[in-house]
C-alpha atoms as a PDB file:
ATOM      1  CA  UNK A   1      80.509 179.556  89.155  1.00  0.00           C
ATOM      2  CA  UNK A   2      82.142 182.903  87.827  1.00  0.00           C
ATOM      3  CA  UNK A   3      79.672 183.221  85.364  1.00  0.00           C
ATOM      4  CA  UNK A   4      77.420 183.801  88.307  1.00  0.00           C
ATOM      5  CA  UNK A   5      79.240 186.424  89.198  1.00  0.00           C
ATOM      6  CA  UNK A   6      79.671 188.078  86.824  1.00  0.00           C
ATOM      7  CA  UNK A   7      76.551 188.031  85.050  1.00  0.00           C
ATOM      8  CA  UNK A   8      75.575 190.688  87.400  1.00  0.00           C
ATOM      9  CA  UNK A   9      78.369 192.806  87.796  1.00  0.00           C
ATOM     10  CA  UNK A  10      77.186 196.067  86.632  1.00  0.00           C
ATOM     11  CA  UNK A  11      75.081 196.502  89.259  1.00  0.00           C
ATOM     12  CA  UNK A  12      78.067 195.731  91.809  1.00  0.00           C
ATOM     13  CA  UNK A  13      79.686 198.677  90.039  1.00  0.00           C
ATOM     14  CA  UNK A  14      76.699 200.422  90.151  1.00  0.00           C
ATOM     15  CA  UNK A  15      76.226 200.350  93.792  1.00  0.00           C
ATOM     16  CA  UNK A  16      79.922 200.792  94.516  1.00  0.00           C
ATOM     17  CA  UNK A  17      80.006 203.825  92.550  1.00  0.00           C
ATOM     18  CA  UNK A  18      77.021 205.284  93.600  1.00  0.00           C
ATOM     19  CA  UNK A  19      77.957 204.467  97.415  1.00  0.00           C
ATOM     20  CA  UNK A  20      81.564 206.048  96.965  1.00  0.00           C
ATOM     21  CA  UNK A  21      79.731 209.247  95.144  1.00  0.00           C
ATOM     22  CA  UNK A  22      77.100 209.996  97.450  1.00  0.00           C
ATOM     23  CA  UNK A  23      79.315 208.475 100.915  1.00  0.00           C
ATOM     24  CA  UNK A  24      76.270 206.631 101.677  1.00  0.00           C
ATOM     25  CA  UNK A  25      76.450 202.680 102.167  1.00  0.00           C
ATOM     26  CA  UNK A  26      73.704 200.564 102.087  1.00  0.00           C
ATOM     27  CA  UNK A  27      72.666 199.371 105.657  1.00  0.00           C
ATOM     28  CA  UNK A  28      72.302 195.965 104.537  1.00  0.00           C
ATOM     29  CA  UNK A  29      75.688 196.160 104.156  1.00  0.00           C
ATOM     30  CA  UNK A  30      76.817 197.233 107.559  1.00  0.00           C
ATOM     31  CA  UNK A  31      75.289 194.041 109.154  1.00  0.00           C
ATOM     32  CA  UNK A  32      77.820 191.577 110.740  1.00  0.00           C
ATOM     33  CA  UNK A  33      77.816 188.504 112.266  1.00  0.00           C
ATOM     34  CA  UNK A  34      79.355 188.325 115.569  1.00  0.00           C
ATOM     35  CA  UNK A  35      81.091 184.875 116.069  1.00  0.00           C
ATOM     36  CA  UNK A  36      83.242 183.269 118.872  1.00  0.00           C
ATOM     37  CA  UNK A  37      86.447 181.758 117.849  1.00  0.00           C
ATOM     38  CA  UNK A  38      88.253 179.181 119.577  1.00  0.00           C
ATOM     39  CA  UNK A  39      91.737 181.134 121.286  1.00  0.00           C
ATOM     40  CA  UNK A  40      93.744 178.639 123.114  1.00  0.00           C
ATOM     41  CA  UNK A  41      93.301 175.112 124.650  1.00  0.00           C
ATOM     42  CA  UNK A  42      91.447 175.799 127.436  1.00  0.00           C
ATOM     43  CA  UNK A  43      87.315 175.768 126.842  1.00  0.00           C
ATOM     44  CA  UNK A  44      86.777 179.306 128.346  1.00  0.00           C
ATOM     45  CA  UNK A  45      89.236 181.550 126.142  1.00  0.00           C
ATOM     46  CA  UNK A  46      87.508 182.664 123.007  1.00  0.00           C
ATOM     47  CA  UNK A  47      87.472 185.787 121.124  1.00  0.00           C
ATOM     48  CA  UNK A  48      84.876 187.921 119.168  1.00  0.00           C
ATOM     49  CA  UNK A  49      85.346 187.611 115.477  1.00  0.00           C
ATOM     50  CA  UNK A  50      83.217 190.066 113.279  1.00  0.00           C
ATOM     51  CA  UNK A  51      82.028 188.373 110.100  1.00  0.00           C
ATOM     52  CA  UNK A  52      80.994 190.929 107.032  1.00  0.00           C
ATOM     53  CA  UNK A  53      79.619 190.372 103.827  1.00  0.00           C
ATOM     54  CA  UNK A  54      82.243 190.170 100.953  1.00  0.00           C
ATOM     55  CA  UNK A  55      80.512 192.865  98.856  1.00  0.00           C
ATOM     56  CA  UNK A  56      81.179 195.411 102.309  1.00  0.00           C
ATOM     57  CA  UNK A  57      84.619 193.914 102.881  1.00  0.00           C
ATOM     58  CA  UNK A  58      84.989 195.281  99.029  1.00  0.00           C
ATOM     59  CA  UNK A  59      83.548 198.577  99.287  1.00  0.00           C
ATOM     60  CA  UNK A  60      85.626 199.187 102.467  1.00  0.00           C
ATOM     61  CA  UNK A  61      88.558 198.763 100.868  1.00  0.00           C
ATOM     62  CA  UNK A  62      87.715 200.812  97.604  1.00  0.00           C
ATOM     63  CA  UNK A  63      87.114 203.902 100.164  1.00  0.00           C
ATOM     64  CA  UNK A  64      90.294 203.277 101.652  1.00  0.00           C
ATOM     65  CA  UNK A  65      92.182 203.015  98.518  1.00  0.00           C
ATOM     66  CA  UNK A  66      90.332 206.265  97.888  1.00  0.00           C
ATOM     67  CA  UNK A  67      91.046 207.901 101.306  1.00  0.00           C
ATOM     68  CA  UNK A  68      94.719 207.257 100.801  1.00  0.00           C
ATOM     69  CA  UNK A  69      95.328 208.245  97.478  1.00  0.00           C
ATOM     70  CA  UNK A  70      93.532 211.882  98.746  1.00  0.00           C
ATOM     71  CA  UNK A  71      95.867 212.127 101.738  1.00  0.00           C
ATOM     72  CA  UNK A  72      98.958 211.544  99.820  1.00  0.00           C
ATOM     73  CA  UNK A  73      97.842 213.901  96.704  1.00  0.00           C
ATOM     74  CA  UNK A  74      96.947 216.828  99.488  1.00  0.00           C
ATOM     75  CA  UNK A  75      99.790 216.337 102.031  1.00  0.00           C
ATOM     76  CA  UNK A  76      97.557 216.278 105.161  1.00  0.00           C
ATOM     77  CA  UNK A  77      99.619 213.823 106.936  1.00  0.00           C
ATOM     78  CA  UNK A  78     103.470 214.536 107.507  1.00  0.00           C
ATOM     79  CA  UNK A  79     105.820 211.293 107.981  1.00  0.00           C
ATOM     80  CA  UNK A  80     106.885 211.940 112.175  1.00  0.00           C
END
């Protein structure tokens, strides 16, 4: 099954880099599945759950690895 995955990977990095570069993201990727999940015992207490694709999940972190790493180099935050 990883060979799946991999087989294609250049044009993951492709599309990550070239979403990061131009801070555009596909808007296939911002569609999410809205899901109820079960809170407690009783019947009537659920909660939304948002469901995203894995490749989005991915590139959200990568531009908040990014994000961060610019913050700390530039000192725009101070620690309160």
């Amino acid at each position: 099954m990883g060979k799946i995955y991999f087989k294609n990977f250049n044009i993951y990095i492709y599309i990550y880099n070239a979403s990061l570069e131009s801070d555009i993201s596909p808007d296939r990727l911002k569609i999410k599945t809205v899901e109820p999940l079960h809170k407690r015992k009783k019947i009537q207490h659920y909660r939304p759950i948002s469901l995203l694709l894995a490749f989005s999940k991915i590139l959200e972190t990568l531009m908040k690895n990014r994000l961060i790493v610019f913050i700390t180099k530039n000192n725009i935050l101070t620690q309160a």
